[in-house]
Protein backbone atom coordinates (compact mmCIF):
# COMPACT_ATOMS: atom_id res chain seq x y z
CA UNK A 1 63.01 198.51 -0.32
CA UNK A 2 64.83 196.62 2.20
CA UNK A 3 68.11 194.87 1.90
CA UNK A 4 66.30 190.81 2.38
CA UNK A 5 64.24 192.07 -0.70
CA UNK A 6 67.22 193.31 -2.74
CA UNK A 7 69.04 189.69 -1.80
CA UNK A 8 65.57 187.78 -3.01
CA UNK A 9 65.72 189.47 -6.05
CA UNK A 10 69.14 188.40 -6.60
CA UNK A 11 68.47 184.67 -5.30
CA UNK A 12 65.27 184.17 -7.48
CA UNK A 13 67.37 185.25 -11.00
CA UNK A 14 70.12 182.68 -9.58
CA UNK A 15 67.62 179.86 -9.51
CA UNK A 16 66.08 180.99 -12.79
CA UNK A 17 69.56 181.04 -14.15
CA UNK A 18 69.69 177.37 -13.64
CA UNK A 19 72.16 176.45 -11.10
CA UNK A 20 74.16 173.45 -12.09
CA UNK A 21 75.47 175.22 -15.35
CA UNK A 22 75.17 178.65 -14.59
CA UNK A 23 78.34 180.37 -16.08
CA UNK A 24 80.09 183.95 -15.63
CA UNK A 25 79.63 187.25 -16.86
CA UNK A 26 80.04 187.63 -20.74
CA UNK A 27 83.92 188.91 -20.97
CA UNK A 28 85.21 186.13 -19.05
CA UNK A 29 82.78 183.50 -20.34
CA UNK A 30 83.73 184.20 -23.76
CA UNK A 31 87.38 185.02 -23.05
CA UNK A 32 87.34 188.00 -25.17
CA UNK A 33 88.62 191.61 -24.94
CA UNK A 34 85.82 193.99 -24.07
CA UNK A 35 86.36 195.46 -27.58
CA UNK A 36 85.46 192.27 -29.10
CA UNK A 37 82.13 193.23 -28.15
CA UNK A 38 81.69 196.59 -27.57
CA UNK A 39 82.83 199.64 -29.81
CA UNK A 40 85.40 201.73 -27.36
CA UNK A 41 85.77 198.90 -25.47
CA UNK A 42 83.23 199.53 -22.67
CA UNK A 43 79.33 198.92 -23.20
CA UNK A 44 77.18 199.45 -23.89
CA UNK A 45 77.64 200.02 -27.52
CA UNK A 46 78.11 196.69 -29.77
CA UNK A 47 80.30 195.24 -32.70
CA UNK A 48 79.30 193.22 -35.02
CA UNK A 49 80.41 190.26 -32.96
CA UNK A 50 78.75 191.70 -30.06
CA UNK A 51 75.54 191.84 -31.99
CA UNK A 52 75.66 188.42 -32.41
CA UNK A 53 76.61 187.08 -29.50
CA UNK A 54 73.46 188.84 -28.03
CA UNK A 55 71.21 187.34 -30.64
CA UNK A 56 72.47 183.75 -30.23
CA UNK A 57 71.32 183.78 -26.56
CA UNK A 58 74.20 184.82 -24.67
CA UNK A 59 75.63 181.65 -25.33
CA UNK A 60 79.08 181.26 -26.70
CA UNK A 61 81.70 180.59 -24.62
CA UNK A 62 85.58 179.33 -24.27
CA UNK A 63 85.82 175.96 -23.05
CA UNK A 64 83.67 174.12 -20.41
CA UNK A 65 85.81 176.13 -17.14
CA UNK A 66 82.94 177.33 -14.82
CA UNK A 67 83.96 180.76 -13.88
CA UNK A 68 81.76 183.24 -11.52
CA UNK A 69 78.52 184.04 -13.09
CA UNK A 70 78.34 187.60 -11.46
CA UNK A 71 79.93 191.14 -11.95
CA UNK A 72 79.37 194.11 -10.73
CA UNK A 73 79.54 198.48 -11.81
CA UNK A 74 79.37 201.47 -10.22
CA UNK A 75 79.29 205.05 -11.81
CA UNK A 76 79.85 207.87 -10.14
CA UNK A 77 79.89 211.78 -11.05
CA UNK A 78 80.49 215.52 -10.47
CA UNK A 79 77.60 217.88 -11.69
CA UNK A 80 77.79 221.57 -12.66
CA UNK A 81 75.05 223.35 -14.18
CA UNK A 82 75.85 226.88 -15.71
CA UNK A 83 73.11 227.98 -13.17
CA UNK A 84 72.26 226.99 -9.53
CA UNK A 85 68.90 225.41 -9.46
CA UNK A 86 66.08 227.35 -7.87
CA UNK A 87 66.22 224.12 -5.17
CA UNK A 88 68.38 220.85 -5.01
CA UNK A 89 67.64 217.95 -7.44
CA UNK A 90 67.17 216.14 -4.99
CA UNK A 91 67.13 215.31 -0.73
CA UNK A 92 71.19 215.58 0.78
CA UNK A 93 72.39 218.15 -2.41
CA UNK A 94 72.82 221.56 -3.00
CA UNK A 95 71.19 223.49 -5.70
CA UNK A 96 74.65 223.18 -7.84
CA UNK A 97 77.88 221.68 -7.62
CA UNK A 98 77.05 218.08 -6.62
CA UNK A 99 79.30 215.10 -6.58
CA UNK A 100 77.42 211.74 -6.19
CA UNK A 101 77.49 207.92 -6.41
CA UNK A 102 74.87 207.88 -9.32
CA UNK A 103 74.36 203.53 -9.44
CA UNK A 104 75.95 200.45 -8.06
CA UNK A 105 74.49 197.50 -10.25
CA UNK A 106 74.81 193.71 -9.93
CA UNK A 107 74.90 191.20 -12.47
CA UNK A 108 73.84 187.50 -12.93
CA UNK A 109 74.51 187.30 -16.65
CA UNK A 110 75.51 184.27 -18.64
CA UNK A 111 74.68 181.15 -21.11
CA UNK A 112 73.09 177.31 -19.68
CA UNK A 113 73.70 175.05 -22.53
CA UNK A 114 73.35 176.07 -25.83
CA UNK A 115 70.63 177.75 -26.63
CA UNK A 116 69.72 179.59 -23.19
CA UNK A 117 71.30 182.25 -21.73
CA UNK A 118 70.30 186.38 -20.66
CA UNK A 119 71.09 188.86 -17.96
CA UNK A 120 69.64 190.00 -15.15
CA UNK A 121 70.43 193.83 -13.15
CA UNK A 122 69.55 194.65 -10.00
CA UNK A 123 70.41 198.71 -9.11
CA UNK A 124 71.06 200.92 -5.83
CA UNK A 125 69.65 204.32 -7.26
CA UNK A 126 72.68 206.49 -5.35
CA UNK A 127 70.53 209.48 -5.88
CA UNK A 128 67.56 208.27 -4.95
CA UNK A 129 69.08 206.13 -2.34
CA UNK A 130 66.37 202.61 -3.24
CA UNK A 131 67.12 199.79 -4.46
CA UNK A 132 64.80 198.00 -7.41
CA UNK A 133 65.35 196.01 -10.62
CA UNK A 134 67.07 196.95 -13.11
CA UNK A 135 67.34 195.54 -17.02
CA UNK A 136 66.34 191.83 -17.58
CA UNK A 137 67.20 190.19 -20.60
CA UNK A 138 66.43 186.32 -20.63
CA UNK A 139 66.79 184.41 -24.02
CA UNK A 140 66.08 180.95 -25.97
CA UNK A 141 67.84 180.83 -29.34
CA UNK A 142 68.46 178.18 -32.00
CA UNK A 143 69.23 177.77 -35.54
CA UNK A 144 67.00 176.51 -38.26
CA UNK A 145 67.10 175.93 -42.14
CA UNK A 146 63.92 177.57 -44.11
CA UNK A 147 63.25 178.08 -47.51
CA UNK A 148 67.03 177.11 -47.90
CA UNK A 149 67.65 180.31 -45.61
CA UNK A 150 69.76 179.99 -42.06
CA UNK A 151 67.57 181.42 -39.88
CA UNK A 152 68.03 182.44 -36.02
CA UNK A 153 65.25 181.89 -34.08
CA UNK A 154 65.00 183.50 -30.95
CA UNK A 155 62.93 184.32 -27.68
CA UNK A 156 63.38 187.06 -24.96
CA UNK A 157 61.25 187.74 -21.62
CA UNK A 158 62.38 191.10 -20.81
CA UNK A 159 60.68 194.51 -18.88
CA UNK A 160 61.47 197.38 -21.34
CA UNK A 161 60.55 197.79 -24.75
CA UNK A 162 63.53 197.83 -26.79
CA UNK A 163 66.36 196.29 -24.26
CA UNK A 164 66.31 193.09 -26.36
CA UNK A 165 67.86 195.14 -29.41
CA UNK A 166 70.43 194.45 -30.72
CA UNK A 167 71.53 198.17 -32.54
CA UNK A 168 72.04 201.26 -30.27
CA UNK A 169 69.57 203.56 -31.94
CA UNK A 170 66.39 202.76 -29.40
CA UNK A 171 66.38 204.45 -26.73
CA UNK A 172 67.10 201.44 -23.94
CA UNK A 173 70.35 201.14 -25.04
CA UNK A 174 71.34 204.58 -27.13
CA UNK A 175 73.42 207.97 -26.76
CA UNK A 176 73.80 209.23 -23.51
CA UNK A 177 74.90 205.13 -22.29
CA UNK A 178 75.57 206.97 -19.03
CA UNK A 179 73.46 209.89 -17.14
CA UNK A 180 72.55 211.18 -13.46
CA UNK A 181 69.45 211.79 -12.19
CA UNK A 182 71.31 215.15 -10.35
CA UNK A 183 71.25 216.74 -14.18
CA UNK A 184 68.41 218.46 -14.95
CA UNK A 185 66.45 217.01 -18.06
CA UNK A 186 63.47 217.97 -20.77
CA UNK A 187 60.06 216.98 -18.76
CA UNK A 188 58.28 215.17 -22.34
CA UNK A 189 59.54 212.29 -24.02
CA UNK A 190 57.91 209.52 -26.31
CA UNK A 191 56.33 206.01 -24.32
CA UNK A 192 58.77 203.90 -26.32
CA UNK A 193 61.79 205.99 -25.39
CA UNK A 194 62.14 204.43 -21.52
CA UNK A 195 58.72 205.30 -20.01
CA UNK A 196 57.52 202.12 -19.40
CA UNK A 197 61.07 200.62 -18.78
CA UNK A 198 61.22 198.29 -15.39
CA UNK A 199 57.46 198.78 -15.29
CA UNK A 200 56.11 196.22 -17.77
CA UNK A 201 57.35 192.26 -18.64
CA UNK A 202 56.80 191.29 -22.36
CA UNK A 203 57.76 188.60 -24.49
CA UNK A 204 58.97 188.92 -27.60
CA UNK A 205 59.92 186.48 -30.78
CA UNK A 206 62.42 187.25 -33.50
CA UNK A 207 64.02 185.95 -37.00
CA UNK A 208 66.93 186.69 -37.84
CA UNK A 209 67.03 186.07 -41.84
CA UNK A 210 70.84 185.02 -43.29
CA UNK A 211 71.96 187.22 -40.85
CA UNK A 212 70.68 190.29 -42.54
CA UNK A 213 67.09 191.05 -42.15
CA UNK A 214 65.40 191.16 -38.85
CA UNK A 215 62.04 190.54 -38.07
CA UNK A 216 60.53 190.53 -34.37
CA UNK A 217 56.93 191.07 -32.56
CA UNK A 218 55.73 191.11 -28.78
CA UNK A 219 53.73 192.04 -26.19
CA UNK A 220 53.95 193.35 -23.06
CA UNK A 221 51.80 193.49 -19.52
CA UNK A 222 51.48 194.93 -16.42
CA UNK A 223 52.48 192.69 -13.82
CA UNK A 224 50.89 193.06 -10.56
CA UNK A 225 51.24 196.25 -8.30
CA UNK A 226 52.39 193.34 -5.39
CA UNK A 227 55.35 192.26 -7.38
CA UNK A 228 56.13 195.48 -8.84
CA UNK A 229 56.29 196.85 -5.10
CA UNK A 230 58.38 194.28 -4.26
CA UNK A 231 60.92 194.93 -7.25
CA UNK A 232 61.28 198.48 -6.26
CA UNK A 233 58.83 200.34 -9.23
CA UNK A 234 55.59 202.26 -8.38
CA UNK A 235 52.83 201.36 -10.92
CA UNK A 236 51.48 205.41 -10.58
CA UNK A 237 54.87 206.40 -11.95
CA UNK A 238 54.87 205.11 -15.23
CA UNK A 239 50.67 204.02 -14.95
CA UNK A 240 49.51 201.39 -15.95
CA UNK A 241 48.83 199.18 -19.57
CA UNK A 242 45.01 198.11 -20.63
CA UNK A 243 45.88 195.03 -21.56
CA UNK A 244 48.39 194.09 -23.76
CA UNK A 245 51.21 196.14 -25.70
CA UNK A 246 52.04 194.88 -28.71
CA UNK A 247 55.67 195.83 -30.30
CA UNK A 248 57.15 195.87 -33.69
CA UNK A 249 60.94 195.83 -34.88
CA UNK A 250 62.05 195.01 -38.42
CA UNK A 251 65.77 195.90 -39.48
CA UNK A 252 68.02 195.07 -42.19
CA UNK A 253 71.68 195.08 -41.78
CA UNK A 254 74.72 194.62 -44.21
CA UNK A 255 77.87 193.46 -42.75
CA UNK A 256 81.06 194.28 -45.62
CA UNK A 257 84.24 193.14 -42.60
CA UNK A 258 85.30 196.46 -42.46
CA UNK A 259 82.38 198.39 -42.51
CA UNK A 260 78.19 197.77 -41.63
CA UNK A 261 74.91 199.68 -41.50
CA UNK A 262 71.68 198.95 -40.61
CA UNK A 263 68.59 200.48 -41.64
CA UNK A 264 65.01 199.38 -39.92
CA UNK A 265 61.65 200.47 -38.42
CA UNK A 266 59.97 200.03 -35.09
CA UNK A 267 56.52 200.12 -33.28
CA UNK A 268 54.60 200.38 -29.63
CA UNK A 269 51.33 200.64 -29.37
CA UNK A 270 50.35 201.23 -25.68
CA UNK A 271 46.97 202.04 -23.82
CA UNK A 272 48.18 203.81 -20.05
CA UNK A 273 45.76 204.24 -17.12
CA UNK A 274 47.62 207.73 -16.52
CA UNK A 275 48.98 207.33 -12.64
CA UNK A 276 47.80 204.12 -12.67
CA UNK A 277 44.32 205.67 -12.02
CA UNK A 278 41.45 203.69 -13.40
CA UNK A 279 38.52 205.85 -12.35
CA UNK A 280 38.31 207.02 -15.82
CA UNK A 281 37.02 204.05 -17.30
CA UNK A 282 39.18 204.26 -20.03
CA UNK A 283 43.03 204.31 -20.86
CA UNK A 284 45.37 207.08 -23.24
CA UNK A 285 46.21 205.68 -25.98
CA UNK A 286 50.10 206.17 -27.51
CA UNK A 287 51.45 204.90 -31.22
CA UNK A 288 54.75 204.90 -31.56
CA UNK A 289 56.56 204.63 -34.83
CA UNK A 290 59.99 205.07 -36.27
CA UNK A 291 62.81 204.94 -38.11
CA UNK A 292 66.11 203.60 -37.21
CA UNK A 293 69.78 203.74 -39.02
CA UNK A 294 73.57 203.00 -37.54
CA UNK A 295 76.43 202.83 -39.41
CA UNK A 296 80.36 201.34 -38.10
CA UNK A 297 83.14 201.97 -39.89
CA UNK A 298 86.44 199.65 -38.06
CA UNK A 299 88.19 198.76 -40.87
CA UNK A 300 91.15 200.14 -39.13
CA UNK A 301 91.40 198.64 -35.76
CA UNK A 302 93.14 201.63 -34.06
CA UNK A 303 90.15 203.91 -35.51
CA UNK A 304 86.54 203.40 -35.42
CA UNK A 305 83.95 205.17 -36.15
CA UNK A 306 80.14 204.82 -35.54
CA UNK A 307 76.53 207.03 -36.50
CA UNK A 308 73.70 206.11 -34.65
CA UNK A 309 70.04 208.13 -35.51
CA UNK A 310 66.42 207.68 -34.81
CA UNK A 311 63.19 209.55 -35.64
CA UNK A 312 59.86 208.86 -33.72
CA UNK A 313 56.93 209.98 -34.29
CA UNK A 314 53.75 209.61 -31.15
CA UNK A 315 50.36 209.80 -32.22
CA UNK A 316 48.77 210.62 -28.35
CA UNK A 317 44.63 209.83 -27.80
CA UNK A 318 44.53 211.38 -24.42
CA UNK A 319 40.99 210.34 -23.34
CA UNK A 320 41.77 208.92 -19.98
CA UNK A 321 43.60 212.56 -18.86
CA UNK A 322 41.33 214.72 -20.77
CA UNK A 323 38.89 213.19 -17.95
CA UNK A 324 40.53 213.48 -15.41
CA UNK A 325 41.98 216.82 -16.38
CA UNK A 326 45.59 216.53 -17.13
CA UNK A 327 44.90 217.49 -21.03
CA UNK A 328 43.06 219.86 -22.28
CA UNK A 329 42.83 218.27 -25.66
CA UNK A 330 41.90 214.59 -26.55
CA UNK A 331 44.30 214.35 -29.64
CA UNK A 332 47.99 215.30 -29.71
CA UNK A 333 51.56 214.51 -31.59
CA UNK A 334 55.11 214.39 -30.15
CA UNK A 335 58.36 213.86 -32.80
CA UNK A 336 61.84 212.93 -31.23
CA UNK A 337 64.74 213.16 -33.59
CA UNK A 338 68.58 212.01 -32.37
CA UNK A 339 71.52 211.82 -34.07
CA UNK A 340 75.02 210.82 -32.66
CA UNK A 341 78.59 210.21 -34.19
CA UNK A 342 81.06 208.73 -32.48
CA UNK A 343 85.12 207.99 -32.78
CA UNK A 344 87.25 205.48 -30.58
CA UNK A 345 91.11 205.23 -30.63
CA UNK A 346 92.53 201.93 -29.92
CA UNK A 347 89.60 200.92 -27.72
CA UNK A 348 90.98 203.70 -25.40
CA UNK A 349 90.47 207.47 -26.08
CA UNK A 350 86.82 208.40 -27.42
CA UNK A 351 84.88 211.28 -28.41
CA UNK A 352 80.93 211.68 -29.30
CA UNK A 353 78.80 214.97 -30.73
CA UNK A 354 74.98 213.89 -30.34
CA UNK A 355 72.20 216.29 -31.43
CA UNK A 356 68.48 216.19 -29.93
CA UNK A 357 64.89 217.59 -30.91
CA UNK A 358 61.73 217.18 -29.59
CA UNK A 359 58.29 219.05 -30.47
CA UNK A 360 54.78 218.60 -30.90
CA UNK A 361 51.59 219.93 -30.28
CA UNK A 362 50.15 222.56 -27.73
CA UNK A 363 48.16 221.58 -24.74
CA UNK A 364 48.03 224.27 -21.60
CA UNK A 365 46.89 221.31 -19.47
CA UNK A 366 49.70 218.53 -20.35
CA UNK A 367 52.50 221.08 -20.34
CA UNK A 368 51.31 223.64 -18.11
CA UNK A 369 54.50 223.90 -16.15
CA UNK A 370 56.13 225.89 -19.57
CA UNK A 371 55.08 229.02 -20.86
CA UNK A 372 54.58 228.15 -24.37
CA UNK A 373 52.61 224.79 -23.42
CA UNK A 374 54.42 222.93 -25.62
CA UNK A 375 57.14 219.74 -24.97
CA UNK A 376 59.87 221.69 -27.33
CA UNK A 377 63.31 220.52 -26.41
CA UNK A 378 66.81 220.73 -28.12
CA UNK A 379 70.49 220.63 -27.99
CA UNK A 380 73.70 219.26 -28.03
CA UNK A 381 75.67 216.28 -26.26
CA UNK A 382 79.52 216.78 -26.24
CA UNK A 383 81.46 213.28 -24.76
CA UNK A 384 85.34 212.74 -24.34
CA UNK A 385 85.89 209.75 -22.23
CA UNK A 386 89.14 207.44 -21.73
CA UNK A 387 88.81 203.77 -21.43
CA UNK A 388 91.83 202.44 -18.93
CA UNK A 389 91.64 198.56 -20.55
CA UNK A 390 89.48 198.48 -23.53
CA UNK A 391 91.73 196.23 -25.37
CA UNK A 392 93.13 192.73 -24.02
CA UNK A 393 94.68 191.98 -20.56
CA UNK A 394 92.33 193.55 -18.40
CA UNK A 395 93.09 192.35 -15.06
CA UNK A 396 91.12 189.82 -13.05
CA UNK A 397 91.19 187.63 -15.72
CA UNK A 398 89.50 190.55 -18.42
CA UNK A 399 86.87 191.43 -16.16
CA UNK A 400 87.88 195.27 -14.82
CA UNK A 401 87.47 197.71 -16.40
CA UNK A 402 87.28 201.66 -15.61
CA UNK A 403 85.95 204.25 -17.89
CA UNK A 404 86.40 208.34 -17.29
CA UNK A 405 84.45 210.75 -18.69
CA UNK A 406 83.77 214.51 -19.65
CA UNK A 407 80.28 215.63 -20.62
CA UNK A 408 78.64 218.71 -21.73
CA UNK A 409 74.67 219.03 -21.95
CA UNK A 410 74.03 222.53 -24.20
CA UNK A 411 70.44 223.18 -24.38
CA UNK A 412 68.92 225.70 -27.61
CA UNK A 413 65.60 224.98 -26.22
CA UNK A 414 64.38 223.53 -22.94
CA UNK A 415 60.54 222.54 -22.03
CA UNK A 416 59.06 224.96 -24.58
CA UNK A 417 61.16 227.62 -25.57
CA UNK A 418 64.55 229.24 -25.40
CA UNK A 419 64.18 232.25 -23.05
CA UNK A 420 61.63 232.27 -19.92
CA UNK A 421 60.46 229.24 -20.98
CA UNK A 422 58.73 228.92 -17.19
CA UNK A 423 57.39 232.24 -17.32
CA UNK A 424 60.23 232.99 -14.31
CA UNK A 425 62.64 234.16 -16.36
CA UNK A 426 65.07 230.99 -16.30
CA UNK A 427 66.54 230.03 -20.13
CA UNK A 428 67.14 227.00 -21.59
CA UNK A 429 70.97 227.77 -21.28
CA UNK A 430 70.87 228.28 -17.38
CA UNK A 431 70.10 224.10 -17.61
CA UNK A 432 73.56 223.37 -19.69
CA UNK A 433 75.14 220.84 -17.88
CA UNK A 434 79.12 219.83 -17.24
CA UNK A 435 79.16 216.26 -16.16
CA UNK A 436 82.89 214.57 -15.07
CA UNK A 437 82.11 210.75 -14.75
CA UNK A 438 84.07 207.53 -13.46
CA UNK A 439 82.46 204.96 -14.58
CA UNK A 440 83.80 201.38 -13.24
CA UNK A 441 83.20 197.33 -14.13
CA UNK A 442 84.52 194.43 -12.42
């Protein structure tokens, strides 16, 4: 995409923004530390106060000062792999050893009045070297009294399936929040776990019960290949939805001060022209469902501790592809299971063990790359990571911010099985991973 497209896209999200009282990015708007918000103090992962300042609308704020409505991050990384790939990830690497700029994003983020307010991210793929959009997030919110019940009402327009939540258990917002596309990765994963992310719009509506239960439904659409194009997505990459998508999310959550959980379910129920490719005359069809649970423990400030897990399960009716001969059968399953606990120190020094499994069924058409022909995948994520001003005084008036980071991918089982799992001899090990990240926000 050209640069005058990237600046439209930034222009357009101004004007929708409103621009008489369009207000700053969210630390400065609300004047609060970026632990108020986020656990660690860095995002993406939320407080309880973060929570709701998300599910109000992006709206609270400190005083009527209009401050700059934009900010800005960049990550950037060094990639080992315990073995050199049989050719480079990618155009301008090598087949190991890379160091890259993995993302530059730009904000527009902020709260008009009191009950509007969202985000909008537009990204400069370093690896990739395109620009496109990124996350969009734009909310109504308001308060009402039913049944003798306070009850948030909300609205969100978004373009992924899950970026409107609120826990860090789905996968637009969960465990790995940071990632290059220079590490190699599983090929399989579930429709509601980032597969139609950037490629859809939806809208969604959602209660919010005495702040404890949770209740939300949407839909979601394919806009046209024109504007998608013009946004920096290509329809054949993700295909294409049959109309629309309806989605599901019900949670309940317990807040005790010190201490909160949240337990809840979640559903997508998608029909894909596979490539975008309609010759078929008919679309796959995906349900996704699962199970969601988080639990925070901060009742000392100087120690915090989080769990974050998810199961889902895919029912797959691959009709479309069994056509046009990407599947050899009609009816398949895929399960996804992720864990992750995590512990911050004074909003500075953090460390995260994460565990991953997916399997399902056997197809030597839609996993013929593997020698098994199945989407089996496993392993371990291993995170230290210092935050430089996670607590208060950050300069520029609390909006910088710089995160640094170790990870460490281990694979048990990668696209099918454990040894030769290509049929060339490579093992799942040979794709363990040593990441060293700086991640910075301004």
């Amino acid at each position: 995409m050209r640069i005058w497209k990237f600046a439209g896209l930034l222009v357009g999200a101004a004007l929708f923004a409103g621009r008489a009282e369009a207000v700053p990015a969210f630390a400065e708007q609300t004047q609060q530390p970026c632990s108020a918000c986020h656990v660690g103090g860095f995002g993406p992962q939320l407080t309880p106060f973060g929570r709701q300042f998300k599910l109000e609308g992006y709206t609270m704020r400190a005083g009527d000062t209009f401050t700059l409505p934009v900010s800005a991050m960049a990550v950037a990384s060094f990639v080992h792999t315990q073995t050199d790939q049989d050719e480079p990830p990618a155009p301008h690497y090598s087949t190991n050893d890379n160091a890259t700029l993995d993302q530059v994003s730009l904000f527009l983020a902020g709260g008009v009045g009191d009950h509007f307010g969202g985000f909008f991210q537009a990204t400069y793929d370093g690896v990739g070297r395109a620009y496109s959009w990124d996350n969009l997030d734009l909310r109504a919110a308001t308060h009402e009294n039913l049944w003798d019940s306070d009850v948030l009402l909300g609205v969100s327009l978004n373009n992924s399936p899950g970026v409107q939540d609120v826990w860090n258990t789905l996968a637009a917002w969960g465990y790995p929040y940071t990632g290059s596309d220079l590490a190699p990765a599983p090929a399989t994963g579930t429709v509601i776990d980032g597969a139609l992310a950037q490629a859809v719009l939806g809208v969604s509506a959602y209660a919010y019960w005495n702040s404890s239960i949770y209740t939300e439904v949407g839909l979601y659409w394919t806009p046209g290949s024109g504007f998608l194009k013009s946004m920096g997505v290509d329809p054949a990459d993700s295909g294409t939805l049959k109309g629309a998508t309806p989605y599901i999310r019900v949670a309940y959550q317990k807040d005790y001060g010190d201490q909160n959980f949240e337990i809840g379910a979640y559903g997508l129920f998608s029909n894909i022209y596979p490539g975008a490719d309609e010759s078929a005359r008919t679309a796959d069809r995906y349900s996704d469902i699962g199970v969601d649970a988080s639990y925070q423990f901060m009742g000392d400030s100087s120690n915090v501790y989080t769990v974050n897990a998810r199961y889902t399960h895919e029912q797959q009716y691959l009709h479309a592809s069994e056509i046009l001969g990407g599947a050899a059968f009609a009816s398949n399953r895929l399960n996804d299971a992720r864990i992750d606990l995590a512990y911050s120190w004074q909003s500075t020094l953090g460390a995260t063990v994460a565990a991953f499994d997916t399997w399902g069924s056997r197809d030597p058409l839609l996993y013929g790359d593997n020698r098994t022909f199945t989407p089996d995948s496993s392993g371990f994520i291993l995170q230290a990571d210092y935050t430089a001003f996670g607590g208060a005084d950050a300069p520029l008036g609390g909006r910088f911010n710089v995160r640094v980071g170790l990870q460490y991918f281990i694979y048990t089982k990668f696209d099918g099985a454990t040894s030769n799992y290509d049929g060339l001899g490579h093992s799942a090990s040979d794709n363990n991973t040593l990441r060293l990240f700086l991640w910075v926000a301004l």
